[in-house]
N, C-alpha and C. Protein backbone atom coordinates (compact mmCIF):
# COMPACT_ATOMS: atom_id res chain seq x y z
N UNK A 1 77.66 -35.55 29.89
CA UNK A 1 78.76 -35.14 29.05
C UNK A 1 79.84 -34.50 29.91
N UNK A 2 80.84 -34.92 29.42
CA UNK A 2 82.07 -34.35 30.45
C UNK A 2 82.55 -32.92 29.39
N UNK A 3 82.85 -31.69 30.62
CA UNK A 3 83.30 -30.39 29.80
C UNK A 3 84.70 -30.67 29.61
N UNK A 4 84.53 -30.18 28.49
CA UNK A 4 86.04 -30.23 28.48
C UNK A 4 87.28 -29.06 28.57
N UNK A 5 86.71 -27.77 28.33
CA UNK A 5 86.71 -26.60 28.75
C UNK A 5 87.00 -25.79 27.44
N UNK A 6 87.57 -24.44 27.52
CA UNK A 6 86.93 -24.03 26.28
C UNK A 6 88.02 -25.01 24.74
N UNK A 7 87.60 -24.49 23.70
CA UNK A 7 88.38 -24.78 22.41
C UNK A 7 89.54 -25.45 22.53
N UNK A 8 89.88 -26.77 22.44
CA UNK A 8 90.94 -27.30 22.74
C UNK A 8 91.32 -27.90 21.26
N UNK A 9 91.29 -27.57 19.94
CA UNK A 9 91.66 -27.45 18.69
C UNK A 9 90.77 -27.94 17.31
N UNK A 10 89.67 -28.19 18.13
CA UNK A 10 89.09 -28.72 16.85
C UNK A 10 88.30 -27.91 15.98
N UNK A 11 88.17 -26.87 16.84
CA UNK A 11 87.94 -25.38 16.68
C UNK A 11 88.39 -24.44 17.26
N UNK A 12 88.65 -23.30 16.48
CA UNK A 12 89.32 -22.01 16.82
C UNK A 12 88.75 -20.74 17.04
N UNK A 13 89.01 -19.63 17.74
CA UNK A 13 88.99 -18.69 18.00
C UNK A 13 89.55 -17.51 17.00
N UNK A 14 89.39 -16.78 16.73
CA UNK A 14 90.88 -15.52 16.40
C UNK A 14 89.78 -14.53 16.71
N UNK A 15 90.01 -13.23 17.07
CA UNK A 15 89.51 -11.97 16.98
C UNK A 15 89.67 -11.28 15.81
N UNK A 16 88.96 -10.54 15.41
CA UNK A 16 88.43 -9.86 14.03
C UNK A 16 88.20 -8.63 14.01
N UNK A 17 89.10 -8.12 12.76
CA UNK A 17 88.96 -6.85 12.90
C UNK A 17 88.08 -5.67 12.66
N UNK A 18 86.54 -6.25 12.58
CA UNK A 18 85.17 -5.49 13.42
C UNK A 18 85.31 -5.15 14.70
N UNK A 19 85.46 -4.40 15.41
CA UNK A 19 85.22 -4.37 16.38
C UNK A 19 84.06 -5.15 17.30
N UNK A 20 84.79 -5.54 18.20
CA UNK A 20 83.60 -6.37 19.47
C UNK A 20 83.40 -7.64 18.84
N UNK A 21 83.69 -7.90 17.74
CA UNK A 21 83.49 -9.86 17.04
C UNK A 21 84.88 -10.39 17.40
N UNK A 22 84.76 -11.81 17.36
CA UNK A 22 85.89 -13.07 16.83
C UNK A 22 85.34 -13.64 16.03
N UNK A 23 85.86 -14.50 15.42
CA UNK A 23 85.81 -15.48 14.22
C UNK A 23 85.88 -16.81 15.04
N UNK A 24 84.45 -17.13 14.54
CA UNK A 24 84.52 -19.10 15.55
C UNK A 24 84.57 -19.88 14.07
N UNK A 25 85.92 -20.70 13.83
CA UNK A 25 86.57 -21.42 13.00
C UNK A 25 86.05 -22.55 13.02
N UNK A 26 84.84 -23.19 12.20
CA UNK A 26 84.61 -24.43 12.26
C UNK A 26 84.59 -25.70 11.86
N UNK A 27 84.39 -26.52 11.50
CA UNK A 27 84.56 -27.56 10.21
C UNK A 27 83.91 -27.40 8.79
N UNK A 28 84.78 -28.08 7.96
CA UNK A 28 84.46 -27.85 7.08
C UNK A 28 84.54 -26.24 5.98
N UNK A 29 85.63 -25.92 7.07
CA UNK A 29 85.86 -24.06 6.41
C UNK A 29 85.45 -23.00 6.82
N UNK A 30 83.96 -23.70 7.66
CA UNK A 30 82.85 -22.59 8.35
C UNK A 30 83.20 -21.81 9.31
N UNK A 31 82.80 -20.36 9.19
CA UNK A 31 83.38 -19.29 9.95
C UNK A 31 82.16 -18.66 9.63
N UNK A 32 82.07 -18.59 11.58
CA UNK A 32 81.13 -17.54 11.78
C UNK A 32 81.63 -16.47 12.67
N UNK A 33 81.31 -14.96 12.52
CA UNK A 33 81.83 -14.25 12.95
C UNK A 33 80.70 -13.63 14.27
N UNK A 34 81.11 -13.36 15.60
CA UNK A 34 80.02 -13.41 16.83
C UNK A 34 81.04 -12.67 17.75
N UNK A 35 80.12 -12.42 18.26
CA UNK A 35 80.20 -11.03 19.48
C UNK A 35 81.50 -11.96 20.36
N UNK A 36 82.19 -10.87 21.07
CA UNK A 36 83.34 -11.45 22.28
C UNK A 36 82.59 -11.94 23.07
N UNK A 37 81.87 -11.28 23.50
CA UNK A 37 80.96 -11.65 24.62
C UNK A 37 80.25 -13.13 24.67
N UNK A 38 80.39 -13.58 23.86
CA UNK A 38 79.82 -15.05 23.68
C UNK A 38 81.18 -15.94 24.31
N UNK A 39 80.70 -16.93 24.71
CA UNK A 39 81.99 -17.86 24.75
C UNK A 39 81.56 -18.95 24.46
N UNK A 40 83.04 -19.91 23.84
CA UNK A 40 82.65 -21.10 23.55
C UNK A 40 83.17 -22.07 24.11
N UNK A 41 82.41 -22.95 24.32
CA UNK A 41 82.87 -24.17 25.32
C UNK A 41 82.72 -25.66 24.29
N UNK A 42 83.14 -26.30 24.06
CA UNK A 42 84.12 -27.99 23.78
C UNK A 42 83.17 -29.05 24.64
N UNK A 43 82.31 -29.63 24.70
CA UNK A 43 81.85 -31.32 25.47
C UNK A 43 82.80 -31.97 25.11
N UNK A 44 82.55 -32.30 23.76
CA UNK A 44 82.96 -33.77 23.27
C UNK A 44 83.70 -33.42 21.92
N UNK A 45 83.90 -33.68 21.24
CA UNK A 45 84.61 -33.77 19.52
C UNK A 45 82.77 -33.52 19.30
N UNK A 46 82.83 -32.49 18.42
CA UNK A 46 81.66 -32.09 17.66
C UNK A 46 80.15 -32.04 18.49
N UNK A 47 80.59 -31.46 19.78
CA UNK A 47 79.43 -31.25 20.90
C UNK A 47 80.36 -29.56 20.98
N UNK A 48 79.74 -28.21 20.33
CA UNK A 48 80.14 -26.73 20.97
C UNK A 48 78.92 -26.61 21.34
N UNK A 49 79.05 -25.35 22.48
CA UNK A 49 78.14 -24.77 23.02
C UNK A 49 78.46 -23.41 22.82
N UNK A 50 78.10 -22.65 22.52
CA UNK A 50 78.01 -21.00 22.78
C UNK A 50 76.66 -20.05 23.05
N UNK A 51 77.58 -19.85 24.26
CA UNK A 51 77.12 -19.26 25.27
C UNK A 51 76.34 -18.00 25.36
N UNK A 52 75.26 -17.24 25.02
CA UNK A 52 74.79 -16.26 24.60
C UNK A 52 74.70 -15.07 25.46
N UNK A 53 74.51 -15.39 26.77
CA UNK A 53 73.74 -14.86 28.01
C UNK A 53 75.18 -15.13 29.42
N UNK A 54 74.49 -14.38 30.56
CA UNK A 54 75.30 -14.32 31.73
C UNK A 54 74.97 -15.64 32.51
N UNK A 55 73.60 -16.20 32.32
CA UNK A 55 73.22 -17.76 33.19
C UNK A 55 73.91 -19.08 33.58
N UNK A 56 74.47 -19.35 32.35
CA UNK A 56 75.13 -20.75 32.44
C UNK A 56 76.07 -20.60 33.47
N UNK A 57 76.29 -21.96 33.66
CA UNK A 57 77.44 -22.13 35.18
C UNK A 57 77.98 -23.53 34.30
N UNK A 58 79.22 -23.02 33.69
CA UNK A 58 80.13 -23.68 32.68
C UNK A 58 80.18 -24.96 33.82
N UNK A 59 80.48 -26.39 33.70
CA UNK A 59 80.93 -27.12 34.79
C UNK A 59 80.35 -27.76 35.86
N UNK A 60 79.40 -27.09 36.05
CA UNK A 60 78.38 -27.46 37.09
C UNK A 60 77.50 -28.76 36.54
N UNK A 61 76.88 -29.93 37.86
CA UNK A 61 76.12 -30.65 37.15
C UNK A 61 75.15 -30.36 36.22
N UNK A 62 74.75 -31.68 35.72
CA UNK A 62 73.75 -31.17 34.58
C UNK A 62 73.58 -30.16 33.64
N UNK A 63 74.76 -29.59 33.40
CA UNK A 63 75.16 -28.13 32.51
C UNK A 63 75.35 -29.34 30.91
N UNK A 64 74.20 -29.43 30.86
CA UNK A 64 74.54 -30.55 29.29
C UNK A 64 73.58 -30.04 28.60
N UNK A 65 73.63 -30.81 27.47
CA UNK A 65 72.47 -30.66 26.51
C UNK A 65 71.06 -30.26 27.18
N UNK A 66 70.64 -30.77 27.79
CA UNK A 66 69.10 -30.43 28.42
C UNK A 66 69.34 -29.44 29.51
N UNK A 67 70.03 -28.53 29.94
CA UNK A 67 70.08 -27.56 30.80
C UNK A 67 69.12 -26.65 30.57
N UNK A 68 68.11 -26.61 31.71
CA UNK A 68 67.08 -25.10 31.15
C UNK A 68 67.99 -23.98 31.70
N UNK A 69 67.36 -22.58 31.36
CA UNK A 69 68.15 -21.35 32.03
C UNK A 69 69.86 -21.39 31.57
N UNK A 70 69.74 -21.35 30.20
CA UNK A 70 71.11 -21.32 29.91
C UNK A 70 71.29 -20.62 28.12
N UNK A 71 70.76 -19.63 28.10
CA UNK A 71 71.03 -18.96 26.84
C UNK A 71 72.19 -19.47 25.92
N UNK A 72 71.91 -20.01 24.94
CA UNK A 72 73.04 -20.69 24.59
C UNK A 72 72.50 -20.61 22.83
N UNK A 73 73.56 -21.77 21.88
CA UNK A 73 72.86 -22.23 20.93
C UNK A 73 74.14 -22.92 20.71
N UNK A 74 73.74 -24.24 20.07
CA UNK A 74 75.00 -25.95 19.87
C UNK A 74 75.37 -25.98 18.47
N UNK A 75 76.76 -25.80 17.90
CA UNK A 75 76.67 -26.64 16.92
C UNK A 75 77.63 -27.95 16.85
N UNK A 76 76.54 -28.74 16.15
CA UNK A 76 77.16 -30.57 15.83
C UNK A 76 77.57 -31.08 15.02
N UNK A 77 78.38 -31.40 15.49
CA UNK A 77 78.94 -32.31 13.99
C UNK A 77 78.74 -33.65 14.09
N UNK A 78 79.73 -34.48 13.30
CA UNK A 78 79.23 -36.02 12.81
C UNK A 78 78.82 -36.92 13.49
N UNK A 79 79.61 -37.02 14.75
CA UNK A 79 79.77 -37.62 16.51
C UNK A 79 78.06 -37.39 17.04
N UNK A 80 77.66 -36.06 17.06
CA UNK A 80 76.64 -36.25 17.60
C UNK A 80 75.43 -36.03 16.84
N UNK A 81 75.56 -35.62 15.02
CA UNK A 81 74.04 -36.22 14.77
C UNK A 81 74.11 -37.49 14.67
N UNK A 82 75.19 -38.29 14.70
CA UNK A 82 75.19 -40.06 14.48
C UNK A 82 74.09 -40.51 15.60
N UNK A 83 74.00 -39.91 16.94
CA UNK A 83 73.43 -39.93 17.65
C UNK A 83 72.08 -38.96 18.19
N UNK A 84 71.51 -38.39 17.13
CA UNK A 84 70.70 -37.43 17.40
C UNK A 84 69.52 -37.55 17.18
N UNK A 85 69.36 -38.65 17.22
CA UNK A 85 67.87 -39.29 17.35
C UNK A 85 67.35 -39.82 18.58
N UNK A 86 66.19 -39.72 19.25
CA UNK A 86 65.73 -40.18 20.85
C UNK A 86 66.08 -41.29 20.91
N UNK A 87 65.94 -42.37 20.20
CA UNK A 87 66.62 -43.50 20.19
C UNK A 87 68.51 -43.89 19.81
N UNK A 88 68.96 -42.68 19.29
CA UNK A 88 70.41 -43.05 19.66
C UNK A 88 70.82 -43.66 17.94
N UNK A 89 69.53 -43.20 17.12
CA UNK A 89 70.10 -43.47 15.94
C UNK A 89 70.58 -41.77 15.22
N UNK A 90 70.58 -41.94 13.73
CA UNK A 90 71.11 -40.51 13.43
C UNK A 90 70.26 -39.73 13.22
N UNK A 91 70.46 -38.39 13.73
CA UNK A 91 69.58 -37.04 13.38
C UNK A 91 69.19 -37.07 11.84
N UNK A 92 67.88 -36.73 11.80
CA UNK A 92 67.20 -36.38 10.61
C UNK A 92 65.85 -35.77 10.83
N UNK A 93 65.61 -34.61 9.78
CA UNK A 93 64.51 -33.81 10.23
C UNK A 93 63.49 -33.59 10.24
N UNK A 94 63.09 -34.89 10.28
CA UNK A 94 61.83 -35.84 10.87
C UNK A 94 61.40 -35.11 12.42
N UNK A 95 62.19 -34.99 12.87
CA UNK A 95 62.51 -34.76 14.46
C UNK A 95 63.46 -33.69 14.72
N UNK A 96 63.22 -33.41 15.92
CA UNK A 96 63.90 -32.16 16.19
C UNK A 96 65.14 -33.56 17.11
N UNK A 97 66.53 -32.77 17.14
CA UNK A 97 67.75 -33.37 17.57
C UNK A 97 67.17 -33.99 19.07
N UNK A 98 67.58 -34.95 19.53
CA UNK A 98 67.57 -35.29 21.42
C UNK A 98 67.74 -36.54 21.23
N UNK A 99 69.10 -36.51 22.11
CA UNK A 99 69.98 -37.61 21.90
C UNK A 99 69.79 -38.52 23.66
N UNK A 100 68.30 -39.04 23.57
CA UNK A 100 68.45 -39.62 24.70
C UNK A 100 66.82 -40.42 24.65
N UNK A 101 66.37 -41.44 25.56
CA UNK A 101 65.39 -41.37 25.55
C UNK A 101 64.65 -41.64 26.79
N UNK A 102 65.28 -40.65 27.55
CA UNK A 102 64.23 -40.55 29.29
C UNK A 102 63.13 -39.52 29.02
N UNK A 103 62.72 -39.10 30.35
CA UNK A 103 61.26 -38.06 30.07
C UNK A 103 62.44 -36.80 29.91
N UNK A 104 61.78 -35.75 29.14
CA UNK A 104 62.44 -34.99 28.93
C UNK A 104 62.46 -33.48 29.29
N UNK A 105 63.32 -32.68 30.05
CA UNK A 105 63.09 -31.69 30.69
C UNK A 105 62.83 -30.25 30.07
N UNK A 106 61.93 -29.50 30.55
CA UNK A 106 62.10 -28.30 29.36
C UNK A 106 63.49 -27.78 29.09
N UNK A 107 63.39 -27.74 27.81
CA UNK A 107 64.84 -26.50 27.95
C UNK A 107 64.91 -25.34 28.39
N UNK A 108 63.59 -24.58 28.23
CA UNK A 108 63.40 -23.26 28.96
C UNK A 108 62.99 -23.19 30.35
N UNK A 109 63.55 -22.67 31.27
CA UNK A 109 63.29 -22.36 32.11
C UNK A 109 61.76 -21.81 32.72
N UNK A 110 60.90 -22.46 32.55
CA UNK A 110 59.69 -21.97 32.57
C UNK A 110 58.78 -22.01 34.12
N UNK A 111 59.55 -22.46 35.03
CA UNK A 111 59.25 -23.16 36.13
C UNK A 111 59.58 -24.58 37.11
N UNK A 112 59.61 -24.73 38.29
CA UNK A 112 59.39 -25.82 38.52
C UNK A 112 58.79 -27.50 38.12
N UNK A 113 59.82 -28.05 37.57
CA UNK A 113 59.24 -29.30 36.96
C UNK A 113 58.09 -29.41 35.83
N UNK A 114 58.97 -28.57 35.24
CA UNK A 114 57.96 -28.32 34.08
C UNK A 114 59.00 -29.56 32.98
N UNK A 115 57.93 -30.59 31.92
CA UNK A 115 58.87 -31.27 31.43
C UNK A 115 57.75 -31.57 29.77
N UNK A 116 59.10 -31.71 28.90
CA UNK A 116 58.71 -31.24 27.16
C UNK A 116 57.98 -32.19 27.30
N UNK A 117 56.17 -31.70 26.40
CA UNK A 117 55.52 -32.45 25.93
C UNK A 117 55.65 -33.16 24.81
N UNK A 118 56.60 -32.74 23.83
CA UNK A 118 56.20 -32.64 22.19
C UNK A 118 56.59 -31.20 21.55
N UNK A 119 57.19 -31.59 20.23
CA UNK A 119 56.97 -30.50 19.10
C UNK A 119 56.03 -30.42 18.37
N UNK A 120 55.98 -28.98 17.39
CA UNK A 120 55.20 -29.74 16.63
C UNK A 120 56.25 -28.40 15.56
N UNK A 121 55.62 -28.87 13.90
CA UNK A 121 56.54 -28.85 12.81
C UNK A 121 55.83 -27.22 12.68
N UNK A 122 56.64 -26.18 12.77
CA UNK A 122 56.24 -24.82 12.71
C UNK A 122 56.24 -24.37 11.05
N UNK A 123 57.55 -24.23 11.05
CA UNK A 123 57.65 -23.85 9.65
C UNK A 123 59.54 -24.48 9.01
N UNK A 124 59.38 -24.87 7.68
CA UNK A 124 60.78 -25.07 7.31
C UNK A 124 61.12 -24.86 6.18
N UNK A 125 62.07 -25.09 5.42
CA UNK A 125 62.85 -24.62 4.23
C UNK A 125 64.45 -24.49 4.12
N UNK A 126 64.58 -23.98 3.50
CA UNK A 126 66.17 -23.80 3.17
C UNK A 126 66.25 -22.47 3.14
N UNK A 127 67.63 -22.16 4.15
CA UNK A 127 68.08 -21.25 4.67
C UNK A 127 69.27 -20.94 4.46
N UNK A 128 69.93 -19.65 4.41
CA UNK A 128 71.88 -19.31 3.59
C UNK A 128 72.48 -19.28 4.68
N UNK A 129 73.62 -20.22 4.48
CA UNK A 129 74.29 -20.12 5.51
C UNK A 129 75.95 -19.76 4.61
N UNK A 130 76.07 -18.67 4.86
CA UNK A 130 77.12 -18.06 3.96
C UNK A 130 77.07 -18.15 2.90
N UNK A 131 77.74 -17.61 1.42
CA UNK A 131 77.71 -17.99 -0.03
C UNK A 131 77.31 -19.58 -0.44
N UNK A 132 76.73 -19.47 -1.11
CA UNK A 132 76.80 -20.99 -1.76
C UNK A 132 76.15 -22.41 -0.68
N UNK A 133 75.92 -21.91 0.40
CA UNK A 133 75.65 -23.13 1.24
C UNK A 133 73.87 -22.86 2.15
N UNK A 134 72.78 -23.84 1.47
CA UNK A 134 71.93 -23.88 2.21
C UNK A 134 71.67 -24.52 3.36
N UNK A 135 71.20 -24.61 3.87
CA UNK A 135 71.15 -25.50 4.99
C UNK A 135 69.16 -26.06 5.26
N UNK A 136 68.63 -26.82 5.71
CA UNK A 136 67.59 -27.18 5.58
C UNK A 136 67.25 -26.98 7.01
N UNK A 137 66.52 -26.33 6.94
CA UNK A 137 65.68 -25.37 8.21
C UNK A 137 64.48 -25.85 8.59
N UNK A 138 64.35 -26.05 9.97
CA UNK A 138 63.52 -26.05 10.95
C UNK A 138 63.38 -25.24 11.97
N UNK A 139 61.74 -25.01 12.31
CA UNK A 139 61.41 -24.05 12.95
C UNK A 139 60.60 -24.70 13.56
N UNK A 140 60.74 -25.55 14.86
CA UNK A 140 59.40 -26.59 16.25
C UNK A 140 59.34 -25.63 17.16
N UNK A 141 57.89 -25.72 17.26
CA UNK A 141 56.97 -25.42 18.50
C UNK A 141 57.08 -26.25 19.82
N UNK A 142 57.47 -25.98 20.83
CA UNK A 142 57.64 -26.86 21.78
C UNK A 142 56.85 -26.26 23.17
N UNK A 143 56.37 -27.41 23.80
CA UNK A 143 55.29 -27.51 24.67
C UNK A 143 55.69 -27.87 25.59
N UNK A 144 55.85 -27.44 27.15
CA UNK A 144 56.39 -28.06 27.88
C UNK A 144 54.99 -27.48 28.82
N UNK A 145 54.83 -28.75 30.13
CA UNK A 145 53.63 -28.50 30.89
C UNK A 145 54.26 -28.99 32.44
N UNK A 146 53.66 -28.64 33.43
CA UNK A 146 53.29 -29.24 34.44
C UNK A 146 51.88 -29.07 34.77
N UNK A 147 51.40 -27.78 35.55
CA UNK A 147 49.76 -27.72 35.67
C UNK A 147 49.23 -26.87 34.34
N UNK A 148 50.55 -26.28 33.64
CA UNK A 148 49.78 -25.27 32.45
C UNK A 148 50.77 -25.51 31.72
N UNK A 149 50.40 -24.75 30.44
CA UNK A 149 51.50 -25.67 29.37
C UNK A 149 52.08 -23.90 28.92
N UNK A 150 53.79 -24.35 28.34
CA UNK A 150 54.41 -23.05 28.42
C UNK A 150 54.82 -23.46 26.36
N UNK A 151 55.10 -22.47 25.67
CA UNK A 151 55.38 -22.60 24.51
C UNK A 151 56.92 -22.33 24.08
N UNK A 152 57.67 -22.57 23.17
CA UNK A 152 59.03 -21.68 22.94
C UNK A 152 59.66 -22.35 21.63
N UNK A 153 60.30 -21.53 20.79
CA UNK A 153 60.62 -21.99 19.51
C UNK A 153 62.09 -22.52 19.65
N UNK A 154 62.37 -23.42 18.98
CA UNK A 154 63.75 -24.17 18.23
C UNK A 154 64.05 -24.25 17.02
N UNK A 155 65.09 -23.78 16.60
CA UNK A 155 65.64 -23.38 15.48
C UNK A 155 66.52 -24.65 14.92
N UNK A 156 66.74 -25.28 14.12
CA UNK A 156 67.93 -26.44 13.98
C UNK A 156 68.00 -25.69 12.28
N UNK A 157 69.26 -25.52 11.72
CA UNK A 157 69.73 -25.29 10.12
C UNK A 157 70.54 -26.50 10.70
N UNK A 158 70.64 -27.35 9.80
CA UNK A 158 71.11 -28.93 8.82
C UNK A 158 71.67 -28.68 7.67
N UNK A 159 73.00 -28.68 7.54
CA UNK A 159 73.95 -29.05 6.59
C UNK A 159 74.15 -30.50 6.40
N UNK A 160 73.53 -31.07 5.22
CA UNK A 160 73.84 -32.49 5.43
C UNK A 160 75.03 -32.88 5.06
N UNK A 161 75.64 -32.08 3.63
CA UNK A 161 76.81 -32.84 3.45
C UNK A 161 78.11 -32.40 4.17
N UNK A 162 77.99 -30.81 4.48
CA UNK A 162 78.83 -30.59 5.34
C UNK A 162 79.07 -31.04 7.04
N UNK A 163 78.29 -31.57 7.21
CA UNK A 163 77.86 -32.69 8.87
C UNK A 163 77.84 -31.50 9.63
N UNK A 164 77.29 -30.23 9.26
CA UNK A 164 77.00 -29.40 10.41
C UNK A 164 75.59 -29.18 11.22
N UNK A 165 75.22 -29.35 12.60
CA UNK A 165 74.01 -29.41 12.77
C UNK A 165 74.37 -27.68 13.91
N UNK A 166 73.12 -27.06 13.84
CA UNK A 166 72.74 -25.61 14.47
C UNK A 166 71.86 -25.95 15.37
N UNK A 167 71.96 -25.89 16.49
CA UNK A 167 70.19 -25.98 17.39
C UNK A 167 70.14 -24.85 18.25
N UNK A 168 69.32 -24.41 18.02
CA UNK A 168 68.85 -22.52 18.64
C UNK A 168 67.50 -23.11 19.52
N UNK A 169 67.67 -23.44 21.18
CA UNK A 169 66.08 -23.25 21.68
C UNK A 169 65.50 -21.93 22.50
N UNK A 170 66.69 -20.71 22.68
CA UNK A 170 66.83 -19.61 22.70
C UNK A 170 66.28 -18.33 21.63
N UNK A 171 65.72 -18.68 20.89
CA UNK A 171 65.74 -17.50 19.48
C UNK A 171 66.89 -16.55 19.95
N UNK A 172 68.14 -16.89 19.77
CA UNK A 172 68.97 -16.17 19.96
C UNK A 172 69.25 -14.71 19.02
N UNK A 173 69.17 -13.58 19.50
CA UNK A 173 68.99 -12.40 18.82
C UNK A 173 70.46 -12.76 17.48
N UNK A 174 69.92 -12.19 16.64
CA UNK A 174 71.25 -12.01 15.87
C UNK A 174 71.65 -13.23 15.05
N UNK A 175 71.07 -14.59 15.54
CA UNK A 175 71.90 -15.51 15.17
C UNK A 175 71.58 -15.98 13.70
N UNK A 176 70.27 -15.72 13.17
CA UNK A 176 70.26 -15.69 11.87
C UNK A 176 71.19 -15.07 10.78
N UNK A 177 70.93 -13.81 11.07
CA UNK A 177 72.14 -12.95 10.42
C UNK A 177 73.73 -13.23 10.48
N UNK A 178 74.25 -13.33 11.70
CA UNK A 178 75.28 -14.39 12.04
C UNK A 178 75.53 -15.37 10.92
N UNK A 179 74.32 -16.36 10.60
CA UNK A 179 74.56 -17.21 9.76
C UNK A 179 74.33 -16.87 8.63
N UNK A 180 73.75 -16.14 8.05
CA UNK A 180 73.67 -15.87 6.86
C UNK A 180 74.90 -14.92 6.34
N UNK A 181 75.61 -14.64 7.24
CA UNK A 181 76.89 -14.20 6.69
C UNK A 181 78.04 -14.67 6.98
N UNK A 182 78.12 -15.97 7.22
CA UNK A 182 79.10 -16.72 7.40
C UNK A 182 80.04 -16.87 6.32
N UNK A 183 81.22 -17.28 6.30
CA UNK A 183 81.94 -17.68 5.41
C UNK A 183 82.68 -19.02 5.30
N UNK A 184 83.06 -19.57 4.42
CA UNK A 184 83.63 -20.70 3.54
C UNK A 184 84.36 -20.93 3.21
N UNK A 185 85.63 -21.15 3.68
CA UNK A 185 87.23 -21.18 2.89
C UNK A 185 87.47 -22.52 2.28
């Protein structure tokens, strides 16, 4: 994926008058309100990344979707659940999102050549993502091994009609709440 660098209009920024938040302006009306300290970075039309942590190296190879050691959490829109299936068909939550189908690298940083075994289906349901809007929640167990096997949770909330996809492989502190108080214009 080529960066494209941060917000170049398809989403917006503004700062908010909480102290220490901005307002990340998204499709479909969605506004979530998140720490300064986060930043957000643009791939593609409906590929964000935000940035949770000090790790990532914005730019650098392989700083894509499968980057381990990169505190983060994605949201997608139409462009890439069309493609969010291992085979390159559309995301559905059958499966956790991965838009590719080579061997696949942990996302967490767990070691040397350590690479994902498999999910498995933790827990799911429907989840608030601001007034009026559920979203259909997943919670995978993921296994990644080389000589020992390492564990770590992924989060995906699915808006179907609004084409918003969430993928958390971080349990990013906060980010529930974040979403559950989002707003809707």
């Amino acid at each position: 994926m080529n960066l494209t660098g941060l917000l170049r209009g398809r989403a917006a920024l503004t700062l908010t008058a909480e102290p220490g938040t901005k307002s990340l302006h998204l499709r479909k009306g969605l506004t979530l309100t998140i720490p300064v300290s986060w930043k957000v970075y643009e791939f593609e039309k409906d590929w964000l990344r935000i940035l949770t942590g000090s790790r990532a190296r914005p730019g650098t190879s392989g700083w894509g979707f499968r980057e381990p050691d990169c505190e983060s959490f994605w949201v997608m829109g139409p462009r890439a659940i069309k493609v969010g299936d291992e085979l390159f068909r559309s995301y559905t939550t059958d499966r956790p999102f991965y838009p590719s189908t080579d061997v696949r690298p942990c996302p967490i940083d767990f070691g040397k050549d350590m690479q994902l075994i498999g999910y498995t289906l933790a827990s799911k349901g429907l989840r608030q993502i601001g007034p009026g809007h559920k979203a259909d929640y997943r919670n995978w167990k993921g296994r990644c091994a080389n000589h020992k096997v390492r564990y770590f949770s992924r989060r995906e909330w699915f808006l179907p009609i609004s084409k918003v996809l969430i993928i958390d492989q971080w349990n990013t502190p906060g980010l529930s709440g974040i979403l559950k108080k989002a707003t809707w214009r």
